[in-house]
Every structure is written in structure tokens, then in C-alpha cells.
C-alpha atoms as a PDB file:
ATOM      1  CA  UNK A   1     -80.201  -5.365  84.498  1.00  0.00           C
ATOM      2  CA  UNK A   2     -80.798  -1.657  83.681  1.00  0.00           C
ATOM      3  CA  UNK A   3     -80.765  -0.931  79.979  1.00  0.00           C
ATOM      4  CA  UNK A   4     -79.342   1.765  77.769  1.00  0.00           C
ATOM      5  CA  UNK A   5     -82.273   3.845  78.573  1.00  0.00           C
ATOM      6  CA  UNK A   6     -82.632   2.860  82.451  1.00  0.00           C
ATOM      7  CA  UNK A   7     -79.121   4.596  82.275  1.00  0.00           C
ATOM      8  CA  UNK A   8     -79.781   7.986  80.928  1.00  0.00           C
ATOM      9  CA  UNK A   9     -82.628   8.080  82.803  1.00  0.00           C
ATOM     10  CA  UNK A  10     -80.294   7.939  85.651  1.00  0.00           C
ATOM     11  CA  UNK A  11     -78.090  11.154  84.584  1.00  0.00           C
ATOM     12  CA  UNK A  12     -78.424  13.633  87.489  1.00  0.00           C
ATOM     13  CA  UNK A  13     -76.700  16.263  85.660  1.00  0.00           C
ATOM     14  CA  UNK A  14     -74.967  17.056  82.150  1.00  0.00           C
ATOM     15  CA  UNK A  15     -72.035  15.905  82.634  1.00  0.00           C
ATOM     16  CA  UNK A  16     -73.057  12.543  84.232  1.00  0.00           C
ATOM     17  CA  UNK A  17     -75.759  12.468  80.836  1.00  0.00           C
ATOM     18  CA  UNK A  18     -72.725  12.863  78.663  1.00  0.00           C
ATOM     19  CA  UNK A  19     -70.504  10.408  79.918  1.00  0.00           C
ATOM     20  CA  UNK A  20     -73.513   8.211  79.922  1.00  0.00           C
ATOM     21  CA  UNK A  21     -73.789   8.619  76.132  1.00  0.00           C
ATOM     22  CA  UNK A  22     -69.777   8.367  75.460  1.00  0.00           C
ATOM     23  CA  UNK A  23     -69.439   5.129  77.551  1.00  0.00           C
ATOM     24  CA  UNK A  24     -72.598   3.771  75.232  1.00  0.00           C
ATOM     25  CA  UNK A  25     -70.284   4.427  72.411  1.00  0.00           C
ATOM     26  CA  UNK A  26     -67.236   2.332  73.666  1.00  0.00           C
ATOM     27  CA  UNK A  27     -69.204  -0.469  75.268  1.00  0.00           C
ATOM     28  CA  UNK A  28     -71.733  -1.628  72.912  1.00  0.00           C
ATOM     29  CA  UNK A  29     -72.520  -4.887  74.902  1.00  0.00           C
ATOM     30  CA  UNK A  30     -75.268  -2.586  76.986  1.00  0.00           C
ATOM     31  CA  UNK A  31     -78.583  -3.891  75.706  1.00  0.00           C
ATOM     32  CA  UNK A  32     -82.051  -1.432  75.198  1.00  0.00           C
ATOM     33  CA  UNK A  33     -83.668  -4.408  76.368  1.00  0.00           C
ATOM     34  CA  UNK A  34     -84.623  -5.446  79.884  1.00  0.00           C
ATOM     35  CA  UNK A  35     -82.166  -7.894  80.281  1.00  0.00           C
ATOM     36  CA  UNK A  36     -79.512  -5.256  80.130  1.00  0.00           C
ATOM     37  CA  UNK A  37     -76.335  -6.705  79.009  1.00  0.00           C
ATOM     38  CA  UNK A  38     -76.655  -9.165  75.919  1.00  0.00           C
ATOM     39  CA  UNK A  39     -74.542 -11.473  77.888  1.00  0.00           C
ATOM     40  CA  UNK A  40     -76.808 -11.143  81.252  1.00  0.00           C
ATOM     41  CA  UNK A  41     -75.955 -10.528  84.388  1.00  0.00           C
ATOM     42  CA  UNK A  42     -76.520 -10.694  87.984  1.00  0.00           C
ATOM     43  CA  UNK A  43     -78.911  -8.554  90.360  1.00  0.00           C
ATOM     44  CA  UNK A  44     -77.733  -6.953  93.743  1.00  0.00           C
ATOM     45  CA  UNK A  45     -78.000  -7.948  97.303  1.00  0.00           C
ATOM     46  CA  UNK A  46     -81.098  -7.261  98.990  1.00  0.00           C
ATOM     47  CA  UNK A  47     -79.889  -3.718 100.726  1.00  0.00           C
ATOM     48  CA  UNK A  48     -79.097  -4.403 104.313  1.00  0.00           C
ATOM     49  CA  UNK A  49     -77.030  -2.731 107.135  1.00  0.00           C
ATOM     50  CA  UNK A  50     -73.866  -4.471 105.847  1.00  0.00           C
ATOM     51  CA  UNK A  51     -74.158  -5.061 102.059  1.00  0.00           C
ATOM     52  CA  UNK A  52     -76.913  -4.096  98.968  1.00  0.00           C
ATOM     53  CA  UNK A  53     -76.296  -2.897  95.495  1.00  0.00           C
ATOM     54  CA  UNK A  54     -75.106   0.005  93.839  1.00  0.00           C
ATOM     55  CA  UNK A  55     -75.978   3.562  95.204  1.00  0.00           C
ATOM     56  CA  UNK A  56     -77.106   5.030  91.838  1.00  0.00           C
ATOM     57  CA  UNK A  57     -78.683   1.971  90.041  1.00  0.00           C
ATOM     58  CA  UNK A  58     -80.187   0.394  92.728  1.00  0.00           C
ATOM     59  CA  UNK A  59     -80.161  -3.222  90.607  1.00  0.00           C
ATOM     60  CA  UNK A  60     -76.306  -4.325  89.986  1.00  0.00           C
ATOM     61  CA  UNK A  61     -73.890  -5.512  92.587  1.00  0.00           C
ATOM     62  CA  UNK A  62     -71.714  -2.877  94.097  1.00  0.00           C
ATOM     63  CA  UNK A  63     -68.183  -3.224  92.329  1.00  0.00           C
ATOM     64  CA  UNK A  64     -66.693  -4.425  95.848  1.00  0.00           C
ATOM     65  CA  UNK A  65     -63.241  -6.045  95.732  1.00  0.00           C
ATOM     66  CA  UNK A  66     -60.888  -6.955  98.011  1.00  0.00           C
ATOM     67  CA  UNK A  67     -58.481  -3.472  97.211  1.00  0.00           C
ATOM     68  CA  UNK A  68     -61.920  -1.465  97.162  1.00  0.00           C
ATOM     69  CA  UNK A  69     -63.386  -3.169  99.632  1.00  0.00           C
ATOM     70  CA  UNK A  70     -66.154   0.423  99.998  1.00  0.00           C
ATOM     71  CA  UNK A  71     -66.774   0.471  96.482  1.00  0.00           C
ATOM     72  CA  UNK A  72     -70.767   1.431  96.758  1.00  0.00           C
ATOM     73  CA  UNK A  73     -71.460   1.765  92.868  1.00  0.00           C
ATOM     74  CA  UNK A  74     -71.447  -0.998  90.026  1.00  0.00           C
ATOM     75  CA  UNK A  75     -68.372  -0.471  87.890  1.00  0.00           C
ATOM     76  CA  UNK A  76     -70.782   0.611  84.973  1.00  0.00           C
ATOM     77  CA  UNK A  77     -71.907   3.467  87.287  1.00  0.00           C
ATOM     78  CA  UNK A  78     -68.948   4.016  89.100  1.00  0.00           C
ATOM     79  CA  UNK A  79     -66.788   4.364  85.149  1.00  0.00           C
ATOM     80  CA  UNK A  80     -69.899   6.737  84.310  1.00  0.00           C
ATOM     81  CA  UNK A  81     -69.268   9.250  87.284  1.00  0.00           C
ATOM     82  CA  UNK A  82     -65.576   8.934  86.953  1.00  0.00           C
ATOM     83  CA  UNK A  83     -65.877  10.584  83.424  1.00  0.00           C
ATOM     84  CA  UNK A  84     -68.829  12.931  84.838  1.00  0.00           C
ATOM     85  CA  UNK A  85     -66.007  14.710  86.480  1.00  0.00           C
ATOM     86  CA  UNK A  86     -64.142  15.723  83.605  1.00  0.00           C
ATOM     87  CA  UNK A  87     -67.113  16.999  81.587  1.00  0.00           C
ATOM     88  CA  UNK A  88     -68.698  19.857  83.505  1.00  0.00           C
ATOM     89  CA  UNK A  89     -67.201  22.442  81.611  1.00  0.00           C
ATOM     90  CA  UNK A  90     -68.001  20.905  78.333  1.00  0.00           C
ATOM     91  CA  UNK A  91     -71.524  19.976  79.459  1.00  0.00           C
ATOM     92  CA  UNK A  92     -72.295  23.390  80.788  1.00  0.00           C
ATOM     93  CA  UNK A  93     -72.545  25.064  77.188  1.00  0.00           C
ATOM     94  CA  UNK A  94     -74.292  22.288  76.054  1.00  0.00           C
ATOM     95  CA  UNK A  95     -78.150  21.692  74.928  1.00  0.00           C
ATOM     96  CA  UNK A  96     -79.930  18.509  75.159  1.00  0.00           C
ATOM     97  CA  UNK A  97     -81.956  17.216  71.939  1.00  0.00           C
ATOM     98  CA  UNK A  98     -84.806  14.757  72.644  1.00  0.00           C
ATOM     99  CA  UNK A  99     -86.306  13.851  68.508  1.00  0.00           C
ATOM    100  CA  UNK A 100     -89.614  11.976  68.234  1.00  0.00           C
ATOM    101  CA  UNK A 101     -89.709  11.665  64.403  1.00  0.00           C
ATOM    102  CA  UNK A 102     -90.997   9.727  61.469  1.00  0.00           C
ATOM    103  CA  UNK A 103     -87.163   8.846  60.492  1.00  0.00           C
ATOM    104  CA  UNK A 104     -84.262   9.143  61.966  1.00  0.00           C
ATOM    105  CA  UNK A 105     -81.924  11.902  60.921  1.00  0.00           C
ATOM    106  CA  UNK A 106     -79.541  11.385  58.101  1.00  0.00           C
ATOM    107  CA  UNK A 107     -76.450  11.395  60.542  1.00  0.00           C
ATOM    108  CA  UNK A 108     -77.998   8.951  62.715  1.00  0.00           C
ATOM    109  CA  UNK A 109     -79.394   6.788  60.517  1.00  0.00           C
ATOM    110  CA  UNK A 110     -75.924   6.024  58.665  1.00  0.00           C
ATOM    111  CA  UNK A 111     -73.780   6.124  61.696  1.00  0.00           C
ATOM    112  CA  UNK A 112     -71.563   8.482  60.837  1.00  0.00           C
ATOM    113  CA  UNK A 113     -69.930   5.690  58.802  1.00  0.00           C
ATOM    114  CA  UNK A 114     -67.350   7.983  56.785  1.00  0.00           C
ATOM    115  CA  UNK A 115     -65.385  10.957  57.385  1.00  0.00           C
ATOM    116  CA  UNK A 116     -67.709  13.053  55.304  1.00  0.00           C
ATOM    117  CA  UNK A 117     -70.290  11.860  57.722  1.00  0.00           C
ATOM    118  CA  UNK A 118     -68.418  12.843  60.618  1.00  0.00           C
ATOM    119  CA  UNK A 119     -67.876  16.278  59.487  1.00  0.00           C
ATOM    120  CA  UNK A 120     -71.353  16.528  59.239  1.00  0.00           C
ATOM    121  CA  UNK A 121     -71.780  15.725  62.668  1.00  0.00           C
ATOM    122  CA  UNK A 122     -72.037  18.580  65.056  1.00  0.00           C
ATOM    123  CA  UNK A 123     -72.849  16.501  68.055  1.00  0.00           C
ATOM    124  CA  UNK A 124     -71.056  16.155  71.112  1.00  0.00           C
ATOM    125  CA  UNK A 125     -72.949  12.596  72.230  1.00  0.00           C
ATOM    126  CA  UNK A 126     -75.819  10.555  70.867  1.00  0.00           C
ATOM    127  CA  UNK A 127     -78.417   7.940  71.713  1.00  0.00           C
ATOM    128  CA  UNK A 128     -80.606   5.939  69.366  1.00  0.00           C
ATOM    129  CA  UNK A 129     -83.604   4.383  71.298  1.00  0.00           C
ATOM    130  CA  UNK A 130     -85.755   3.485  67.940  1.00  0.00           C
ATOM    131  CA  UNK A 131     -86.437   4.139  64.594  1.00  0.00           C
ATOM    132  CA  UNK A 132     -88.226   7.036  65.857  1.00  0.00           C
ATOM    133  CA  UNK A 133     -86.546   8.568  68.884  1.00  0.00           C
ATOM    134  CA  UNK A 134     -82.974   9.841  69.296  1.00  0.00           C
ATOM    135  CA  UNK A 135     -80.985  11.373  72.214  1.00  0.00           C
ATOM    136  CA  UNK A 136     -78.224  14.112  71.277  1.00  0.00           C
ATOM    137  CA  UNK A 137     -76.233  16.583  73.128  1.00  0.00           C
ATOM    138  CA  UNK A 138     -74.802  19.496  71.453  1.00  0.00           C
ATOM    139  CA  UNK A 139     -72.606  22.783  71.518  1.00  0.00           C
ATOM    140  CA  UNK A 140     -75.370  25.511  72.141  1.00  0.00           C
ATOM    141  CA  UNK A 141     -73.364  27.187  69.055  1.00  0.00           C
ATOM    142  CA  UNK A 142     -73.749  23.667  67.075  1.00  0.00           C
ATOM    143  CA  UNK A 143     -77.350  23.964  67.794  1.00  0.00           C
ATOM    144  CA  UNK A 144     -78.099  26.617  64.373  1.00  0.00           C
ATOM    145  CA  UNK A 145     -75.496  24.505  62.020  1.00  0.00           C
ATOM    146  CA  UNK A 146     -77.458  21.200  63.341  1.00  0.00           C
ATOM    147  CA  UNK A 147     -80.890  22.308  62.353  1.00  0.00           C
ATOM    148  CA  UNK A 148     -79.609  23.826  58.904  1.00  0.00           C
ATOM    149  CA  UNK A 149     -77.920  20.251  58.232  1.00  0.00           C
ATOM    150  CA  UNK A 150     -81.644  18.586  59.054  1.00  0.00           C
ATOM    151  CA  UNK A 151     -83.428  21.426  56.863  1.00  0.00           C
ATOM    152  CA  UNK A 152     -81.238  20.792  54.493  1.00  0.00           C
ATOM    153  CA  UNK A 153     -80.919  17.250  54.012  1.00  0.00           C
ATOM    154  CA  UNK A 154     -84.557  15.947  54.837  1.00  0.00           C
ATOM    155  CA  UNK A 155     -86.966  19.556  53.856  1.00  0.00           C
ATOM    156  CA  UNK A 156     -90.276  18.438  54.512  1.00  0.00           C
ATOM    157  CA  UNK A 157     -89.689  14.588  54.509  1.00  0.00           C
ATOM    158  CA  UNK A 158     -88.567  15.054  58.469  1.00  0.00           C
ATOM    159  CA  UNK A 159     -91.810  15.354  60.515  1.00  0.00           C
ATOM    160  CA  UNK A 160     -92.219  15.130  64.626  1.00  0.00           C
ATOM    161  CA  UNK A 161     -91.073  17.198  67.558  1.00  0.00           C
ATOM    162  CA  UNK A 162     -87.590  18.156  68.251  1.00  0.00           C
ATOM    163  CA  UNK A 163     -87.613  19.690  72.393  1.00  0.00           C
ATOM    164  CA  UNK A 164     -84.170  21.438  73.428  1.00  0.00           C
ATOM    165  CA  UNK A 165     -83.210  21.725  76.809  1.00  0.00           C
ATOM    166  CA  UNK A 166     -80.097  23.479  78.537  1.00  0.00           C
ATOM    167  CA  UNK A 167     -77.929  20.904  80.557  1.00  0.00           C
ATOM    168  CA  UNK A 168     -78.339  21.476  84.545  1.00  0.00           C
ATOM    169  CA  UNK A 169     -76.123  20.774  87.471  1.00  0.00           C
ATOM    170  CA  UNK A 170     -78.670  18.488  88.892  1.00  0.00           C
ATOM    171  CA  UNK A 171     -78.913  20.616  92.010  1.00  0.00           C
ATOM    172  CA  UNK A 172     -82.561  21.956  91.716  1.00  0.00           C
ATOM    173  CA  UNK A 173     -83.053  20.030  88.415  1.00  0.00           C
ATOM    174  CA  UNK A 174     -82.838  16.244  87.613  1.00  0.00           C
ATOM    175  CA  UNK A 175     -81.841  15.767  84.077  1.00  0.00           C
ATOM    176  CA  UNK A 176     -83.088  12.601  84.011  1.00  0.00           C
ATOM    177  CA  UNK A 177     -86.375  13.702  85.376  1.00  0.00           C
ATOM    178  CA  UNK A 178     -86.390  16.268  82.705  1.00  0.00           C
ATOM    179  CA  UNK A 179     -85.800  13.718  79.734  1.00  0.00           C
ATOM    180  CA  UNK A 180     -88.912  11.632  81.645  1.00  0.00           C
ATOM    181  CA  UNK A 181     -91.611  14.781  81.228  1.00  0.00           C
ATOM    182  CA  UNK A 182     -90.147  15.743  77.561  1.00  0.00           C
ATOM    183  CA  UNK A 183     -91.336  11.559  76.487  1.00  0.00           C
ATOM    184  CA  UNK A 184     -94.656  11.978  78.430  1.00  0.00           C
ATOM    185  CA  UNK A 185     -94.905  15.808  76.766  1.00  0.00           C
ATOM    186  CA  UNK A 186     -94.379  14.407  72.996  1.00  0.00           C
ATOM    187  CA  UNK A 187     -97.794  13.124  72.700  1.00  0.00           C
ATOM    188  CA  UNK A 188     -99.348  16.489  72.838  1.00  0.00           C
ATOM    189  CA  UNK A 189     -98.353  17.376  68.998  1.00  0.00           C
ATOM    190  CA  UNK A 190     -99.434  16.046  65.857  1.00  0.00           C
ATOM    191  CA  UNK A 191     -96.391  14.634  63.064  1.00  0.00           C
ATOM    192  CA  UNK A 192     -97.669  17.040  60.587  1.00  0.00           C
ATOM    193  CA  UNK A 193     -94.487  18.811  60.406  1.00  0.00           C
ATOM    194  CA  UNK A 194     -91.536  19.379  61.732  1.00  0.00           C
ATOM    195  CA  UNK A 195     -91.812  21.373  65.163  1.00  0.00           C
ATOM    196  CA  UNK A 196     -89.188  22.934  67.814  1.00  0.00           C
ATOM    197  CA  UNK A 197     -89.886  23.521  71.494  1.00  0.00           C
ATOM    198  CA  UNK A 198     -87.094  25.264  72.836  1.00  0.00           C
ATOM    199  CA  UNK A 199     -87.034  25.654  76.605  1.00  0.00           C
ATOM    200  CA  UNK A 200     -84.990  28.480  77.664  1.00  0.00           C
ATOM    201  CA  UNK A 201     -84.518  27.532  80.993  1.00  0.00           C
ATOM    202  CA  UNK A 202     -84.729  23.578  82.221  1.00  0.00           C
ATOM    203  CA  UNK A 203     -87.809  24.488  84.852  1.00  0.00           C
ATOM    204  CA  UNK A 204     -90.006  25.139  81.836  1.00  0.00           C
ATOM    205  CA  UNK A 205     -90.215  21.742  81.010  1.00  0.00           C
ATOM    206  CA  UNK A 206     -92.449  20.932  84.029  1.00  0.00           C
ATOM    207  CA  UNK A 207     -94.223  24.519  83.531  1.00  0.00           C
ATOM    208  CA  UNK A 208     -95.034  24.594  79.919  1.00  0.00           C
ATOM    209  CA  UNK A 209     -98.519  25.765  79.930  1.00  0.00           C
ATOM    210  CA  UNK A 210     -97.707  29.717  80.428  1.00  0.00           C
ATOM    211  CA  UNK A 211     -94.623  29.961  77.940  1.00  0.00           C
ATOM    212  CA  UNK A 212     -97.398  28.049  75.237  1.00  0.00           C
ATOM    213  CA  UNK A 213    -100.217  30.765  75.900  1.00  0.00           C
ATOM    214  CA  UNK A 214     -97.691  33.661  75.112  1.00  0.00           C
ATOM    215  CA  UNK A 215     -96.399  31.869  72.042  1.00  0.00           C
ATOM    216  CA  UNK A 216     -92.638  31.704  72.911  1.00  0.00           C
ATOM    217  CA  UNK A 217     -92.601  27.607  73.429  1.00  0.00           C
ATOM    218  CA  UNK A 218     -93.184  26.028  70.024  1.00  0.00           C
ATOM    219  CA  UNK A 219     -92.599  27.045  66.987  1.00  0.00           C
ATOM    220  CA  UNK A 220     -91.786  25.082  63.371  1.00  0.00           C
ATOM    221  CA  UNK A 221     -88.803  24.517  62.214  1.00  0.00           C
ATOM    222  CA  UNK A 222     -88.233  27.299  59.232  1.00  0.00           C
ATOM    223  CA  UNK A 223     -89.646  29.821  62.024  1.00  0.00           C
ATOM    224  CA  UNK A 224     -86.973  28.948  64.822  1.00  0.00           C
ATOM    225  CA  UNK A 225     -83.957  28.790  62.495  1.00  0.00           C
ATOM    226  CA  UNK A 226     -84.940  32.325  61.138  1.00  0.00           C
ATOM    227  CA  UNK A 227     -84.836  33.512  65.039  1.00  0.00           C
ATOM    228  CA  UNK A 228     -81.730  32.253  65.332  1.00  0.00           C
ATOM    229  CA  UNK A 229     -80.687  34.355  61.930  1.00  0.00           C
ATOM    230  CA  UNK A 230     -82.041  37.502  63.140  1.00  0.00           C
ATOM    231  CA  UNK A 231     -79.954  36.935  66.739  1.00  0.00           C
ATOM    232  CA  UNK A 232     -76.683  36.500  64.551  1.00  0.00           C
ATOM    233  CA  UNK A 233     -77.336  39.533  62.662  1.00  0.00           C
ATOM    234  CA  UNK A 234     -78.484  41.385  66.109  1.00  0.00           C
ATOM    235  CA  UNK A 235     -75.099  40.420  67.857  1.00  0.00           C
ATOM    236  CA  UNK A 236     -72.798  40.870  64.559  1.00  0.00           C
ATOM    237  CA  UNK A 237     -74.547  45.075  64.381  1.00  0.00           C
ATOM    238  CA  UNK A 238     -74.523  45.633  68.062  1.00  0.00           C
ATOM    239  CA  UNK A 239     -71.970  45.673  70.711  1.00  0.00           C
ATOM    240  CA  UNK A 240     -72.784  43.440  73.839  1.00  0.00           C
ATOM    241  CA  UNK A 241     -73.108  47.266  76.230  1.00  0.00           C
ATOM    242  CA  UNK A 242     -75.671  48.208  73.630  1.00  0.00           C
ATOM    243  CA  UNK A 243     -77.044  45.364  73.632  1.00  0.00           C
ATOM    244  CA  UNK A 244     -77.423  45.181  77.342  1.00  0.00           C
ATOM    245  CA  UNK A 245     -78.690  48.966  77.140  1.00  0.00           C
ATOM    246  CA  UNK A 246     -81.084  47.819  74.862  1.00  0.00           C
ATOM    247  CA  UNK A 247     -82.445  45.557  76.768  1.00  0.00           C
ATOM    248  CA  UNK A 248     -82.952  47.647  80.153  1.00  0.00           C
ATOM    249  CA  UNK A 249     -84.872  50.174  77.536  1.00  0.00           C
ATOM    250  CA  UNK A 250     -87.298  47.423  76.127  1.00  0.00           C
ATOM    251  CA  UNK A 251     -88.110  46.314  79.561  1.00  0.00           C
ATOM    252  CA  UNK A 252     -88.504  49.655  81.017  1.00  0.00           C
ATOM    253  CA  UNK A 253     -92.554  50.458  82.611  1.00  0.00           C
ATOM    254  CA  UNK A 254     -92.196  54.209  82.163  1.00  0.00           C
ATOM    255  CA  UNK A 255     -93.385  55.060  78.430  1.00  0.00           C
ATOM    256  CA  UNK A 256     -92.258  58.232  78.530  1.00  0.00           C
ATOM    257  CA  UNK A 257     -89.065  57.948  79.808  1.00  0.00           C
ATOM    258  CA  UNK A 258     -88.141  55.103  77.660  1.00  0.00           C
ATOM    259  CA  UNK A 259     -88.942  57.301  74.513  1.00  0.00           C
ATOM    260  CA  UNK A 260     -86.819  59.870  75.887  1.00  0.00           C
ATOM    261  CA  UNK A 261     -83.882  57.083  76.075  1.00  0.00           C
ATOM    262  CA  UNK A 262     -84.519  55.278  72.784  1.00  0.00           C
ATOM    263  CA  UNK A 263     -83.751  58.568  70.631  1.00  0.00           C
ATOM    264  CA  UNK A 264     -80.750  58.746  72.237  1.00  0.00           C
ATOM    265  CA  UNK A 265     -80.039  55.082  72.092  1.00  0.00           C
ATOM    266  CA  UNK A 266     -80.790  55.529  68.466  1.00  0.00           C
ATOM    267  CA  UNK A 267     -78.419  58.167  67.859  1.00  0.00           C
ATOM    268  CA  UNK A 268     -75.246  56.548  69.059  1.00  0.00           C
ATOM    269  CA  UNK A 269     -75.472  53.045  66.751  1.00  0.00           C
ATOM    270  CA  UNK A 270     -74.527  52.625  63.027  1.00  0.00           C
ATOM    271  CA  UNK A 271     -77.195  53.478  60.292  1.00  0.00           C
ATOM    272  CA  UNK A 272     -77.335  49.252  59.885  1.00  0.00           C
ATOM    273  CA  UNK A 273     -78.212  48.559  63.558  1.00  0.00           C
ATOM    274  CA  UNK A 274     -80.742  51.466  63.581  1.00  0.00           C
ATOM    275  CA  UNK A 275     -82.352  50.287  60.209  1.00  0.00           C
ATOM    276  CA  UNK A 276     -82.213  46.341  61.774  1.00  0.00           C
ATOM    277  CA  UNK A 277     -84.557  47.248  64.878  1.00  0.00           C
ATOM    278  CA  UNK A 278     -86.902  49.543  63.065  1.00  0.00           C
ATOM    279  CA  UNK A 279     -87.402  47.453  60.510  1.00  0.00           C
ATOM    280  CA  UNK A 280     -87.590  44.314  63.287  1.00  0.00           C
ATOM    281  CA  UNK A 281     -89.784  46.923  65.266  1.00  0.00           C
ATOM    282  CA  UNK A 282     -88.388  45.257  68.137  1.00  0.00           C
ATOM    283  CA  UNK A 283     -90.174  47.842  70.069  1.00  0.00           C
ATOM    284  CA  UNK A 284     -93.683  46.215  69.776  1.00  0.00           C
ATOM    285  CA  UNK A 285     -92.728  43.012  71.019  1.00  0.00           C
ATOM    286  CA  UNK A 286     -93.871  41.315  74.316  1.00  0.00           C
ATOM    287  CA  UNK A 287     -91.291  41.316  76.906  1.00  0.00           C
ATOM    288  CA  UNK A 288     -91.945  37.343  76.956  1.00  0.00           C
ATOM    289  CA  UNK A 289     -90.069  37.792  73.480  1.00  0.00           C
ATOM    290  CA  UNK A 290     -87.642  39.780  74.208  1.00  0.00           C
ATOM    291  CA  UNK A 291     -86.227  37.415  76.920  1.00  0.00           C
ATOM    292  CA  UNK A 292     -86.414  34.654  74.808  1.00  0.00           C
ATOM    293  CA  UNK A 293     -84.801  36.993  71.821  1.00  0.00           C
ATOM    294  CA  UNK A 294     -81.588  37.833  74.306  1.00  0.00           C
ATOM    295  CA  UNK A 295     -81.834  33.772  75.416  1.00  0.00           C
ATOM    296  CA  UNK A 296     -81.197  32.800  71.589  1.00  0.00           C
ATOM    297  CA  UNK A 297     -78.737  35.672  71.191  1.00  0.00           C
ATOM    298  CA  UNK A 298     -76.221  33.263  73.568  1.00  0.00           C
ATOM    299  CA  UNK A 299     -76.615  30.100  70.854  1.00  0.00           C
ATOM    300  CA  UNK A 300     -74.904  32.075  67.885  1.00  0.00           C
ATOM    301  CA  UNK A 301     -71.810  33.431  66.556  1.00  0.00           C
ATOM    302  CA  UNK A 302     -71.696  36.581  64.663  1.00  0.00           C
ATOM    303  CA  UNK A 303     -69.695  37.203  61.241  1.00  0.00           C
ATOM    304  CA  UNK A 304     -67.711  40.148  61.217  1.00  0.00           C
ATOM    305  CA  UNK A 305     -69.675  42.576  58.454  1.00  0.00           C
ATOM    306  CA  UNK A 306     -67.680  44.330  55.875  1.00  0.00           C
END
């Protein structure tokens, strides 16, 4: 029978990856071994014209009864898609975690036994495969409290790979497909230290190569979080139409026309936002940075400055 991770590995989309998760955490007979189900159970029909197992797993009997006599899924699948339909919205501003680590997080690791522990928590769904690989699914505004929590609780003592993916709607994008490549990518780094690869966009995961040469793929842990400071600070001092202005003048070809914009872009902000981007010289960066700048703007708040 499939196991835990046959299961997620199944997830088309977000939401059917976040129901997987929640119905893990109300059903803890699902085995991670092979035998799926620590009681056992039994595998499908052969398919045929007439009969064969469940659409989605392909191994367990169709849940076929004599009131649902067209039942086509196994009633683990079928409970998993029923709950898919009630997530999307929730699953659409999420961000998929996949940890390869020398210890499991604090959070993890204790199970969130005690209310301090759940407060703690800023996860949405989990999955423990080992002692050294974790599944989580997050808020994409949890996502800079989560990594403060981990920097703050485990410093240097937490080493590995942390890759974060947006959720997709499985049309162009499998997200189980995705999960596959991130396992067979993990290999590629050293557990020196604590690193992030953030994938802006799910394709990347399949494409890494270019996003690695321009230096916008992985970066440590100390380096990421301070992004993610300088994109609250950039969204608390600007408004989102200058912000969208200044974006159209960073990308701009013409030199000389853009200089001609930026002094007047300059002269209509407050004396903090104009200090913030010279002293950011935001102007010198690659466009490759500036898109992924704008794509971490959309994972923070912004405090409201005195």
C-alpha cells in the first residue's frame, strides 16, 4: 500500500498537498513504510474495462459500494480531494518548505507538545519523513517569523538546505513532481551551514542552472532573512504606486531617460525612502535582483513608522 510519502508525492496541486498533510495528522495509522497501513491492506483489481483500482493511487481498491456504486478513488484518496476543495484559497498564499538537515527543527522535533509550542508554530501543515527531512507548508507572511524562530533557537547548530517553493494549481506544474526534483536537487550542497534556495516561481525548480549563475538562487540563511528585512522596510517607506513606478524606472533600457525620471521620482518621496535606496543603491543592481527584490516584497508585512 502507498505510504505517507507515496501520498504527497501524489499532490497535484496545493491544496490537494495540504489536505494530504492535515489528513496525516488525524489518521496516524498511515505507515512511511512500504506496507502502507500498520494494519495492512489489500491491493486493487488488475484495471480492466469493468473494474481496477483507484484513479489517483493506482494501488488500493476503488471505494465502490453498493450506494456509490462509481466511486473510482480509494476512500483515502477520495477524503484527500474532498478537503482539496476547500483549501485553494488558503493554499494559494502558501509556500512549500522541503528541510534536509542535520536535526530536525525544534518545533518538529517536540511535536508541538504544549501550547507554548504551538504558538511557536507558524505552520499551516507538516510532514516528518526522518530525522533529517521534513515537509512544511506555510503562510508566505509566516515564512520571515519561521526562519527567525530557526535562527533563533538552533544559530549555527542547524546545518543543511532549506528549498521554498510557491504552491501551484497543478495545471502546468505537478507539485508532486516538484517535491521529486527538490530530493534529487539536495545532493548538490554540502551541510556546512545552513543554506536557503528560494524559487520565486515553481518552473525554476526544473531550471535552476541560470537563476544559480546570476546569484539570485541560494543564499545562507543570515543573508536571506536580511532580504526579507530590507523588503519590510522598502514596503513600510514606499507606497505600492511608487513602488510600481520604481520598478518600471529600474527596468527601463534608455539610460538617459531613466535619469531624467529618477530625479523626479526622487523628488516626490520622503527624505527616509530617498536615503533607503541611495544608501541600498538599488540602482546598481541586476535586473535578475530586482525581480527577485519585488518577489520577496509580497512575503512581508510592513510596520507602520512613527
Amino acid at each position: 500500500m502507498p505510504s505517507r510519502f507515496d501520498r504527497v508525492r501524489q499532490s497535484r496541486t496545493g491544496a490537494e498537498l495540504l489536505a494530504t498533510l492535515r489528513y496525516f495528522e488525524t489518521h496516524p495509522e498511515l505507515s512511511d513504510d512500504a506496507q502502507g497501513y500498520a494494519g495492512g491492506g489489500e491491493f486493487g483489481p488488475p484495471h480492466s474495462a469493468l473494474d481496477g483500482p483507484c484513479l489517483r493511487c493506482w494501488r488500493e481498491p476503488s471505494a465502490r459500494t453498493a450506494t456509490h456504486p462509481d466511486a473510482c478513488y480509494c476512500s483515502t484518496c477520495q477524503a484527500i480531494l474532498n478537503n482539496a476543495l476547500n483549501l485553494g484559497a488558503l493554499s494559494r498564499h502558501a509556500v512549500v518548505v522541503w528541510g534536509f538537515v542535520n536535526q530536525l527543527p525544534r518545533p518538529l522535533r517536540l511535536g508541538l507538545a504544549s501550547e507554548e509550542d504551538a504558538r511557536e508554530n507558524y505552520s499551516l501543515a507538516q510532514y516528518v519523513h526522518d530525522e533529517h527531512h521534513f515537509l512544511l507548508m506555510a503562510s508566505h507572511r509566516q515564512l520571515r517569523p519561521w526562519l527567525q524562530e530557526l535562527s533563533l533557537y538552533h544559530g549555527g547548530d542547524l546545518k543543511g538546505l532549506l528549498q521554498i517553493v510557491p504552491t501551484t494549481g497543478g495545471k502546468d506544474t505537478h507539485m508532486g513532481e516538484l517535491l521529486c526534483r527538490m530530493v534529487h536537487n539536495e545532493a548538490r550542497f554540502p551541510s556546512d551551514r545552513l543554506r536557503v534556495r528560494f524559487f520565486a516561481e515553481p518552473f525554476q525548480v526544473f531550471h535552476p542552472r541560470p537563476y544559480d549563475r546570476e546569484g539570485v538562487l541560494t543564499f545562507e540563511t543570515d543573508e536571506f532573512l536580511q532580504m526579507l528585512d530590507m523588503a519590510v522596510v522598502f514596503r513600510s517607506l514606499l507606497m505600492p504606486d511608487s513602488q510600481k513606478l520604481l520598478h518600471r524606472l529600474l527596468l527601463m533600457e534608455d539610460t538617459g531617460e531613466s535619469q531624467f525620471y529618477w530625479g523626479r521620482f526622487l523628488g516626490e518621496l520622503s527624505p527616509e525612502a530617498k536615503d533607503m535606496l541611495n544608501a541600498w543603491k538599488i540602482r546598481a543592481w541586476s535586473k535578475p535582483q530586482i525581480e527577485l527584490f519585488y518577489e520577496l516584497v509580497a512575503y512581508v508585512g510592513f510596520y507602520q513608522p512613527r
